[in-house]
C-alpha atoms as a PDB file:
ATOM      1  CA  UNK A   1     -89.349-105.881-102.292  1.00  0.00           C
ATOM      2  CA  UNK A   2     -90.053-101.989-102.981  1.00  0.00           C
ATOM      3  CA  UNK A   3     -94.189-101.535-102.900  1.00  0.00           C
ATOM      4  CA  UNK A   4     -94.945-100.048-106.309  1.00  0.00           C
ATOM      5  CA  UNK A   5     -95.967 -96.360-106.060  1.00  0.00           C
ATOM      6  CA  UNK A   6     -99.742 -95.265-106.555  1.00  0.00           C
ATOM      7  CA  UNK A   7    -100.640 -92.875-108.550  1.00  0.00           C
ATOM      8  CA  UNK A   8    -104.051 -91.279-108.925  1.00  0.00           C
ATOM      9  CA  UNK A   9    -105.336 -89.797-112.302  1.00  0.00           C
ATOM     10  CA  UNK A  10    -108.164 -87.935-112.198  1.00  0.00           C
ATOM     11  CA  UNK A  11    -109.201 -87.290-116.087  1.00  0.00           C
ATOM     12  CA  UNK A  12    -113.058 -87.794-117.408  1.00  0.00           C
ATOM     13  CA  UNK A  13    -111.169 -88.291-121.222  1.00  0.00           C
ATOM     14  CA  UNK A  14    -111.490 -91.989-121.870  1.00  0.00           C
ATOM     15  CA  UNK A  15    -109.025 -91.997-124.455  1.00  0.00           C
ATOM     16  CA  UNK A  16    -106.404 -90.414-121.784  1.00  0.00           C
ATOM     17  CA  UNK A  17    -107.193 -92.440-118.894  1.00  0.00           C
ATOM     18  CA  UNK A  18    -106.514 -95.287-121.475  1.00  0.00           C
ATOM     19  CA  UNK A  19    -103.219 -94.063-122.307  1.00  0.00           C
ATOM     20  CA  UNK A  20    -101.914 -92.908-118.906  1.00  0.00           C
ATOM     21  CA  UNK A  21    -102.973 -96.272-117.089  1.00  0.00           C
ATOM     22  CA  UNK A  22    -100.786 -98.086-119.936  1.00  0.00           C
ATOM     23  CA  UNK A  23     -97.583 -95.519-119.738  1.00  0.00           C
ATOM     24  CA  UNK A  24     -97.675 -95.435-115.651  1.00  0.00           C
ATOM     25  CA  UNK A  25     -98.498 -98.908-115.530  1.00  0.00           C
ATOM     26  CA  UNK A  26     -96.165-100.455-118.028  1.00  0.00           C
ATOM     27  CA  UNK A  27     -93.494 -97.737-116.296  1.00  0.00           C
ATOM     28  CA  UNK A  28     -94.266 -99.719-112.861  1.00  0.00           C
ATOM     29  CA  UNK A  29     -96.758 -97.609-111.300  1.00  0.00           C
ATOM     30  CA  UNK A  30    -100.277 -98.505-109.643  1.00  0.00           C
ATOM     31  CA  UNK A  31    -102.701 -96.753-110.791  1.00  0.00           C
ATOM     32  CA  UNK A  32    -105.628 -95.255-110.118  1.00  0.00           C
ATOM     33  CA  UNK A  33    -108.796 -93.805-111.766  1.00  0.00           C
ATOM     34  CA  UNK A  34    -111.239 -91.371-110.797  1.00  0.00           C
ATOM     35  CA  UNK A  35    -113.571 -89.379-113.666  1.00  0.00           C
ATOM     36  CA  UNK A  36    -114.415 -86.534-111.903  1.00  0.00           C
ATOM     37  CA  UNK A  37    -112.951 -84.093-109.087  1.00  0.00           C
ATOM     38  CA  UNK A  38    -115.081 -84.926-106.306  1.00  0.00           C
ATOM     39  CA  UNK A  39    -115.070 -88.330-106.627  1.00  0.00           C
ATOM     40  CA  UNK A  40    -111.386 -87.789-107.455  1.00  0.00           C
ATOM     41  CA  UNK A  41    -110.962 -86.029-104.347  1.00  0.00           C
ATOM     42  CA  UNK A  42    -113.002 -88.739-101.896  1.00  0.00           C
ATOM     43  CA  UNK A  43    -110.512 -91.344-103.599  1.00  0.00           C
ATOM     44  CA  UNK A  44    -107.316 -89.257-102.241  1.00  0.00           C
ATOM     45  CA  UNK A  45    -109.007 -89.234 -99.256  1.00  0.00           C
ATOM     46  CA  UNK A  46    -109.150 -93.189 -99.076  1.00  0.00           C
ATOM     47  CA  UNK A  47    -106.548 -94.388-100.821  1.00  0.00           C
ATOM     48  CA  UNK A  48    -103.545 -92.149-100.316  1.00  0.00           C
ATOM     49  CA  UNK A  49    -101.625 -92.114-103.318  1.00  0.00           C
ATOM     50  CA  UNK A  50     -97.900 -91.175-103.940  1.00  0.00           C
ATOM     51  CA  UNK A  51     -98.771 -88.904-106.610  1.00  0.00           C
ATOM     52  CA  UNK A  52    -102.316 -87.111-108.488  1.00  0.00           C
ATOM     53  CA  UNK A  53    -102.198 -86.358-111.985  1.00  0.00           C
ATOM     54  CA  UNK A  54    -104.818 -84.123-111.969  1.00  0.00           C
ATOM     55  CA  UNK A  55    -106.587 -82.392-115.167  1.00  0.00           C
ATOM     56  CA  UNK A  56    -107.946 -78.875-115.026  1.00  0.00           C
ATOM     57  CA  UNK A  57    -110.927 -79.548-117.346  1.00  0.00           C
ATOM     58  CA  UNK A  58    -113.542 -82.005-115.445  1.00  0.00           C
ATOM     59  CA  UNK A  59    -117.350 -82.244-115.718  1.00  0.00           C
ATOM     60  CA  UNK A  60    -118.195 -81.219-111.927  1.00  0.00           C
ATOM     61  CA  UNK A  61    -115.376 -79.282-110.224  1.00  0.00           C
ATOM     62  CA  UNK A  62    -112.117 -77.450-111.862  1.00  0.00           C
ATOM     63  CA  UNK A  63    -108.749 -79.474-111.347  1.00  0.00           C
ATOM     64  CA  UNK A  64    -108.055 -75.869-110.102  1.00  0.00           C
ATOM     65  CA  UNK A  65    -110.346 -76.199-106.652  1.00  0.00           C
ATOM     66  CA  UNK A  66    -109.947 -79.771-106.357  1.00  0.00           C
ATOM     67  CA  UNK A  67    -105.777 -79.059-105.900  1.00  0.00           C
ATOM     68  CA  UNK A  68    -107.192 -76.649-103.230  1.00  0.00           C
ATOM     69  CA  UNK A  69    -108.874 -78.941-101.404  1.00  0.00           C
ATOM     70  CA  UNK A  70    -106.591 -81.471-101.553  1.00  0.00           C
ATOM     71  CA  UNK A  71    -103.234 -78.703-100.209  1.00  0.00           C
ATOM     72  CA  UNK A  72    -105.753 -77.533 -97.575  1.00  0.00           C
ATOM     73  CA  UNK A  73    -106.295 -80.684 -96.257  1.00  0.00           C
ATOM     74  CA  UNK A  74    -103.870 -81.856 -93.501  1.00  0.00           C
ATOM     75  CA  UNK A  75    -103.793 -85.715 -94.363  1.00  0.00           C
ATOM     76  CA  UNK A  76    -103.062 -85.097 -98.172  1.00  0.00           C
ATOM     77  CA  UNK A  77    -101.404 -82.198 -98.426  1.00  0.00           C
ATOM     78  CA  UNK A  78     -97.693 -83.744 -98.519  1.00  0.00           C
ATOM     79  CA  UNK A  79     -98.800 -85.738-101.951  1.00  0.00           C
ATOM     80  CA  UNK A  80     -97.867 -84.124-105.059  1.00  0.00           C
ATOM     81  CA  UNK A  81    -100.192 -82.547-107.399  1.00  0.00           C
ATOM     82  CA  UNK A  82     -99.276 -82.675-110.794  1.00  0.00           C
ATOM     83  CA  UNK A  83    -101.800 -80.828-112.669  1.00  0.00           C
ATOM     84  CA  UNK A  84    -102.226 -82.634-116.282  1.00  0.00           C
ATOM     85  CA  UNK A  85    -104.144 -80.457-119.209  1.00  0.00           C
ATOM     86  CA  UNK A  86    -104.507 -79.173-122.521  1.00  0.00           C
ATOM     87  CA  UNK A  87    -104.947 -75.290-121.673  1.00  0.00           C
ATOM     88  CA  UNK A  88    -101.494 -73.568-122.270  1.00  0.00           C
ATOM     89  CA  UNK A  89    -102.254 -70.395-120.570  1.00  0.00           C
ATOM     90  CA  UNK A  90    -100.022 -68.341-118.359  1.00  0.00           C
ATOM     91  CA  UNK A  91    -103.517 -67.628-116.322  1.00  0.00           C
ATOM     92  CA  UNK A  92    -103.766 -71.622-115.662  1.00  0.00           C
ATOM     93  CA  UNK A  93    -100.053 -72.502-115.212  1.00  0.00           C
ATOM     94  CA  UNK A  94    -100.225 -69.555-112.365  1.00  0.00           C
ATOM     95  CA  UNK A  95    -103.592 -70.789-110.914  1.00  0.00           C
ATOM     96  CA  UNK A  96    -102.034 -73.969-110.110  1.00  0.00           C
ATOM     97  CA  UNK A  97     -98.662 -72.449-108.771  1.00  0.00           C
ATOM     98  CA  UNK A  98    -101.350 -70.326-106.522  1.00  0.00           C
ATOM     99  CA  UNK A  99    -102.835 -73.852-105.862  1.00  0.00           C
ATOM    100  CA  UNK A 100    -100.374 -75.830-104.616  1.00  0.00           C
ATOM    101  CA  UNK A 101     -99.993 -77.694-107.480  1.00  0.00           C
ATOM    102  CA  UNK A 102     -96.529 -78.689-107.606  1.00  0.00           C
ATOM    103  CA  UNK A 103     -95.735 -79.003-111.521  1.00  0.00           C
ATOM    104  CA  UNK A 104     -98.029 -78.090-114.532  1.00  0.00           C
ATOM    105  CA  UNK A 105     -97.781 -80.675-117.463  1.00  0.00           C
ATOM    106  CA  UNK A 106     -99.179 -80.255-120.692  1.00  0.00           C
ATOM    107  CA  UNK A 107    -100.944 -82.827-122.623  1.00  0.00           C
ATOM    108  CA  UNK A 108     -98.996 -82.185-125.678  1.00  0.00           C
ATOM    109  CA  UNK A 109     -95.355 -83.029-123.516  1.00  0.00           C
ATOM    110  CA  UNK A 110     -93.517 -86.335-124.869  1.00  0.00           C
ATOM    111  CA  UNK A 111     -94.032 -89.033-122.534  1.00  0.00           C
ATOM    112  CA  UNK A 112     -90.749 -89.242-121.467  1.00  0.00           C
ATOM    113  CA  UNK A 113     -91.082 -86.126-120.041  1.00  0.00           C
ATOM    114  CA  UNK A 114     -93.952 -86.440-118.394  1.00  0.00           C
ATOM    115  CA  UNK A 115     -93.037 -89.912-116.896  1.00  0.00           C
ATOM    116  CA  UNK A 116     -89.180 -87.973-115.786  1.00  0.00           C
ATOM    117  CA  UNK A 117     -91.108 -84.962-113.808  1.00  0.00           C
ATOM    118  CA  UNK A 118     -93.329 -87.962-112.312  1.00  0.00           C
ATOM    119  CA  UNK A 119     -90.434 -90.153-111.103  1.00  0.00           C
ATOM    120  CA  UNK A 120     -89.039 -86.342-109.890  1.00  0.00           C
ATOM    121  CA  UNK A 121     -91.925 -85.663-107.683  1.00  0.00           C
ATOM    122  CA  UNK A 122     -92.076 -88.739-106.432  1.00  0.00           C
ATOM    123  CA  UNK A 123     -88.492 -89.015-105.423  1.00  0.00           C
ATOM    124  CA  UNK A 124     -88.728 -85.741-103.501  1.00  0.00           C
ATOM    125  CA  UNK A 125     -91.640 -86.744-101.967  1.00  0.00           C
ATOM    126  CA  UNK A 126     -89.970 -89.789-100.381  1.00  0.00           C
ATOM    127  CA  UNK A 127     -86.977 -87.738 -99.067  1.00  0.00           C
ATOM    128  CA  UNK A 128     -89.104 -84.820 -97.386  1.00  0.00           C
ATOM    129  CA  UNK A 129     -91.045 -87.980 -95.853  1.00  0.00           C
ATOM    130  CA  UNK A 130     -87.849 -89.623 -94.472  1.00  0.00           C
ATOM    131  CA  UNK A 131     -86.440 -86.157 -93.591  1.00  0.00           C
ATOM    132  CA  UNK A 132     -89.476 -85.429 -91.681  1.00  0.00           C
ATOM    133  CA  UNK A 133     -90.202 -88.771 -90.492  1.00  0.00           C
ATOM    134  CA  UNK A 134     -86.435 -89.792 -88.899  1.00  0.00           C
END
């Protein structure tokens, strides 16, 4: 049996951690929760996820810088940064290109969506791992 893939959210908006952990969860996913972008970042650190949905906005770090830390750094740099927010700006969308991020998601995109470009990253994840790994 397939171990179900983890993904981290790190959002300080009850009301969207709420929704995400029922989508990802109810979509098969583990998830996990972190309200702020150091603590969000110490939790990559431990736990390794598949994935980070990542907002921009968060009370004690940018979504921005926490990406940067998390591309910069050897032992997490492979996981996928999805960053997840409500600022539609060309500025944002090309900080997180300049990032690392590797897709930015508005909060306004359909579910669907969202949940298709999740499964995406994931799956390319897992064959750059195996392509690297045998």
């Amino acid at each position: 049996m397939e171990t179900k893939k983890t993904i981290l959210i790190i959002e300080d908006n009850p009301s969207s951690i709420y929704y995400l952990r029922r989508v990802l969860e109810k979509e098969g996913y583990r998830t996990l929760v972190a309200e702020g972008g150091f603590s969000g970042f110490e939790m990559a650190r431990t736990e390794k996820p598949d994935l980070i949905l990542l907002d921009i906005m968060l009370p004690d770090m940018d979504g921005h810088k926490v990406c940067r830390m998390i591309k910069m750094n050897r032992a997490l740099q492979h996981i996928p940064v999805a960053m997840f927010t409500s600022r539609d700006t060309d500025e944002d969308a090309e900080k997180a290109k300049e990032g690392g991020a590797d897709a930015f998601i508005l909060k306004s995109t359909r579910i669907e969506i969202l949940v298709n470009i999740l499964q995406r990253l994931l799956e390319k994840n897992t064959d750059s791992h195996q392509s690297r790994d045998g």
